[in-house]
C-alpha atoms as a PDB file:
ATOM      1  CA  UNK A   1      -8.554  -7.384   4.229  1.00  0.00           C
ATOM      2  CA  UNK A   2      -5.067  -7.647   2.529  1.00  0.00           C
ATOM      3  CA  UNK A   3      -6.342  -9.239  -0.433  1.00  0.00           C
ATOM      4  CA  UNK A   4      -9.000  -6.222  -0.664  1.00  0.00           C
ATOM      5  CA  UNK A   5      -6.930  -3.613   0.172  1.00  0.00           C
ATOM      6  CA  UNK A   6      -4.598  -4.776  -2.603  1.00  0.00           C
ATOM      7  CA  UNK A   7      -7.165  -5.283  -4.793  1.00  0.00           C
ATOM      8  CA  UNK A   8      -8.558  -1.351  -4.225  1.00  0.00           C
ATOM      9  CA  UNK A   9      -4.874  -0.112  -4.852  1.00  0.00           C
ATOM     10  CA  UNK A  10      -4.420  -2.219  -8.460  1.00  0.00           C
ATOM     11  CA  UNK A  11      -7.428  -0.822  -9.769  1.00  0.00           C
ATOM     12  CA  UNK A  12      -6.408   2.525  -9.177  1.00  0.00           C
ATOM     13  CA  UNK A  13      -3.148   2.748  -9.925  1.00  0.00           C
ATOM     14  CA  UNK A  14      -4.363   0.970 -13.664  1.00  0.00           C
ATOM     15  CA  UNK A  15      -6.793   2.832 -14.122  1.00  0.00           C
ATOM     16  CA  UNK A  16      -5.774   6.220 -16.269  1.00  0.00           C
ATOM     17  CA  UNK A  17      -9.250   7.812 -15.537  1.00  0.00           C
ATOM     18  CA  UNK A  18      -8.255   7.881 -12.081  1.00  0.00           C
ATOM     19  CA  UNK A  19      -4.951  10.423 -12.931  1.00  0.00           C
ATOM     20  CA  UNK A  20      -7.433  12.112 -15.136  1.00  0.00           C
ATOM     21  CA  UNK A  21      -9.385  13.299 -12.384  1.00  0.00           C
ATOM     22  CA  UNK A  22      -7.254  15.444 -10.683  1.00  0.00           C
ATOM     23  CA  UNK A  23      -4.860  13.776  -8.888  1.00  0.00           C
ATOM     24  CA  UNK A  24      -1.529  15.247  -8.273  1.00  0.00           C
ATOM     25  CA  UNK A  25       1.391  13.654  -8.907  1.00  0.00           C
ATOM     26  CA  UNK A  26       2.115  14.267  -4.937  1.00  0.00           C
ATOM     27  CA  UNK A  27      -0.675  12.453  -3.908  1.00  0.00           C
ATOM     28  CA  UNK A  28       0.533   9.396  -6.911  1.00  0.00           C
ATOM     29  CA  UNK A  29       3.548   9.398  -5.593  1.00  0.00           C
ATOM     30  CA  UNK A  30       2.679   8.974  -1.845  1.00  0.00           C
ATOM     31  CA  UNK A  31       0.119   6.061  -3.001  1.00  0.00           C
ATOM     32  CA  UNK A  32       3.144   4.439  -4.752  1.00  0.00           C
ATOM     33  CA  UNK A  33       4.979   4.904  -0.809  1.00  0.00           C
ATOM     34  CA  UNK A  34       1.870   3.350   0.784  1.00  0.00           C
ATOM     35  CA  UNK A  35       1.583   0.441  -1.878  1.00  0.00           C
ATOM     36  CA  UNK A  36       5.694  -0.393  -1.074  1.00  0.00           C
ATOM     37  CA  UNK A  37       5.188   0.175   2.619  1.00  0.00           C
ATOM     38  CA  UNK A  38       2.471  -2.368   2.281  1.00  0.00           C
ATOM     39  CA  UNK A  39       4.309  -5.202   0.414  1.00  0.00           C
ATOM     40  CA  UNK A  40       3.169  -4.458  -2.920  1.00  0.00           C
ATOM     41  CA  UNK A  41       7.155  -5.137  -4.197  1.00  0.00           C
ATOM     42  CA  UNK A  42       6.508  -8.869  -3.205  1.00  0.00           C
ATOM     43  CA  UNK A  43       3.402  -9.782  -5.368  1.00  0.00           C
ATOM     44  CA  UNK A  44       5.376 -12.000  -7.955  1.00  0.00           C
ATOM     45  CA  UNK A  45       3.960 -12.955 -11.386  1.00  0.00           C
ATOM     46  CA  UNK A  46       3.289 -16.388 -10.062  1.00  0.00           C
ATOM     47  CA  UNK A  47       1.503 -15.433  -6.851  1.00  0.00           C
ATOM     48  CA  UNK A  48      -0.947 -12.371  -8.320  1.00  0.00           C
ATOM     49  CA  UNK A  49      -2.702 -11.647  -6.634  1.00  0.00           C
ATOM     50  CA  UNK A  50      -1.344 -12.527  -3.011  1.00  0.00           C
ATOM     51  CA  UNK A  51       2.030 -12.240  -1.636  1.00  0.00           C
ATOM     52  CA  UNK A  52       4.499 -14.968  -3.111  1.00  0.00           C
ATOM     53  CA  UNK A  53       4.451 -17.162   0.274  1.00  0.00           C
ATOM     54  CA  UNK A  54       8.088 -16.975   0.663  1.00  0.00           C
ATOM     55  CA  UNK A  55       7.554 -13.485   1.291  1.00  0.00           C
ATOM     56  CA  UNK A  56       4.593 -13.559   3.792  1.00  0.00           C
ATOM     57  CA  UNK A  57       6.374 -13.329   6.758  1.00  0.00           C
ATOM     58  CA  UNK A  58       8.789 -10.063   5.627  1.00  0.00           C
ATOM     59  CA  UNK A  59       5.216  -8.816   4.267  1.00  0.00           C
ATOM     60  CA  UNK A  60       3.692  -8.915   7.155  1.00  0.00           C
ATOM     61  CA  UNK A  61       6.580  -7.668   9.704  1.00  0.00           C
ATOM     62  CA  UNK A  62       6.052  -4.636   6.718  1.00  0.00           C
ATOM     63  CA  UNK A  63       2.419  -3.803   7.148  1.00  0.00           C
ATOM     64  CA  UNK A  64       2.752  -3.823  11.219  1.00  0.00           C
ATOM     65  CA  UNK A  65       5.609  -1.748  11.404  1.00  0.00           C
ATOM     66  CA  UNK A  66       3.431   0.640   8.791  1.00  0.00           C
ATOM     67  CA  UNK A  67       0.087   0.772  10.839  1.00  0.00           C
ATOM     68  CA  UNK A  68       2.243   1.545  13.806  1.00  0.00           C
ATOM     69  CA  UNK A  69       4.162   4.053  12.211  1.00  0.00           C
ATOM     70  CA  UNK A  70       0.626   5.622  10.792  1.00  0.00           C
ATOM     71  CA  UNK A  71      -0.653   5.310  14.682  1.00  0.00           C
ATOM     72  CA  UNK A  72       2.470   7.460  16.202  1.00  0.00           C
ATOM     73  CA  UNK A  73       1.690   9.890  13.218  1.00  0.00           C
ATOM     74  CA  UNK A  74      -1.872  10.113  13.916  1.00  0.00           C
ATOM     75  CA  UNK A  75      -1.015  10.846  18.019  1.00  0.00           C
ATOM     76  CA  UNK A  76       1.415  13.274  17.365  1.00  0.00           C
ATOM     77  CA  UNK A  77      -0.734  15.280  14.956  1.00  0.00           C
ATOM     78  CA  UNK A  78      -3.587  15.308  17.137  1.00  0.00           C
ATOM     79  CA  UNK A  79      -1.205  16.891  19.935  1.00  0.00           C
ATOM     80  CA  UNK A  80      -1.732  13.580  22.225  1.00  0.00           C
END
Protein backbone atom coordinates (compact mmCIF):
# COMPACT_ATOMS: atom_id res chain seq x y z
CA UNK A 1 0.00 0.00 0.00
CA UNK A 2 3.06 2.33 0.57
CA UNK A 3 4.38 1.84 -2.74
CA UNK A 4 0.73 2.82 -4.12
CA UNK A 5 0.02 5.42 -1.99
CA UNK A 6 3.33 6.98 -3.05
CA UNK A 7 2.80 6.29 -6.35
CA UNK A 8 -0.93 8.23 -6.27
CA UNK A 9 0.86 11.29 -4.55
CA UNK A 10 3.88 11.58 -7.46
CA UNK A 11 1.48 11.67 -10.09
CA UNK A 12 -0.31 14.39 -8.68
CA UNK A 13 1.93 16.54 -7.41
CA UNK A 14 3.70 16.29 -11.34
CA UNK A 15 1.05 16.64 -12.90
CA UNK A 16 0.24 20.61 -13.71
CA UNK A 17 -3.35 19.70 -14.92
CA UNK A 18 -4.02 18.71 -11.53
CA UNK A 19 -3.25 22.63 -10.08
CA UNK A 20 -5.18 23.61 -13.11
CA UNK A 21 -8.25 22.27 -11.85
CA UNK A 22 -8.92 24.17 -9.03
CA UNK A 23 -6.91 23.35 -6.38
CA UNK A 24 -5.95 25.84 -3.83
CA UNK A 25 -2.76 26.42 -2.85
CA UNK A 26 -4.16 25.47 0.86
CA UNK A 27 -5.13 22.26 -0.07
CA UNK A 28 -1.21 21.96 -2.16
CA UNK A 29 0.26 22.89 0.63
CA UNK A 30 -1.39 20.46 3.15
CA UNK A 31 -0.69 17.54 0.45
CA UNK A 32 3.00 18.65 0.56
CA UNK A 33 2.44 18.16 4.87
CA UNK A 34 0.87 14.73 4.24
CA UNK A 35 3.60 13.63 1.60
CA UNK A 36 6.53 14.73 4.51
CA UNK A 37 4.47 13.24 7.29
CA UNK A 38 4.53 10.15 5.20
CA UNK A 39 8.29 9.82 4.43
CA UNK A 40 8.28 11.28 1.14
CA UNK A 41 11.78 13.37 2.29
CA UNK A 42 13.49 9.84 2.34
CA UNK A 43 12.87 8.57 -1.29
CA UNK A 44 16.58 9.09 -2.51
CA UNK A 45 17.55 9.20 -6.22
CA UNK A 46 18.92 5.74 -5.88
CA UNK A 47 15.95 4.10 -4.17
CA UNK A 48 12.86 5.78 -6.44
CA UNK A 49 10.62 4.67 -5.99
CA UNK A 50 10.76 3.09 -2.35
CA UNK A 51 12.26 4.39 0.72
CA UNK A 52 16.22 4.29 0.63
CA UNK A 53 16.41 1.13 3.13
CA UNK A 54 18.50 2.93 5.54
CA UNK A 55 15.60 4.96 6.11
CA UNK A 56 12.81 2.29 6.46
CA UNK A 57 12.73 2.03 9.92
CA UNK A 58 12.53 6.17 10.71
CA UNK A 59 9.88 5.89 7.71
CA UNK A 60 7.90 3.75 9.19
CA UNK A 61 8.01 4.99 13.04
CA UNK A 62 6.74 8.30 10.62
CA UNK A 63 3.67 6.88 8.99
CA UNK A 64 2.41 5.22 12.50
CA UNK A 65 2.81 8.11 14.50
CA UNK A 66 0.76 9.94 11.38
CA UNK A 67 -2.25 7.43 11.16
CA UNK A 68 -2.45 7.76 14.89
CA UNK A 69 -2.29 11.30 14.94
CA UNK A 70 -5.11 11.30 11.94
CA UNK A 71 -7.16 8.68 14.36
CA UNK A 72 -7.12 11.17 17.60
CA UNK A 73 -8.16 13.90 14.98
CA UNK A 74 -10.87 11.95 13.55
CA UNK A 75 -12.31 11.09 17.46
CA UNK A 76 -12.11 14.40 18.56
CA UNK A 77 -13.96 15.88 15.59
CA UNK A 78 -16.63 13.48 15.75
CA UNK A 79 -17.16 14.60 19.55
CA UNK A 80 -16.14 10.87 20.77
Amino acid sequence: MNKFSVSILLVVLASSNAFAQGKTRAEVYQELIDAQSNGLNYITDSSYPDVNPVYAKVVEQMQQRYLAQQNVTRVTSNGN
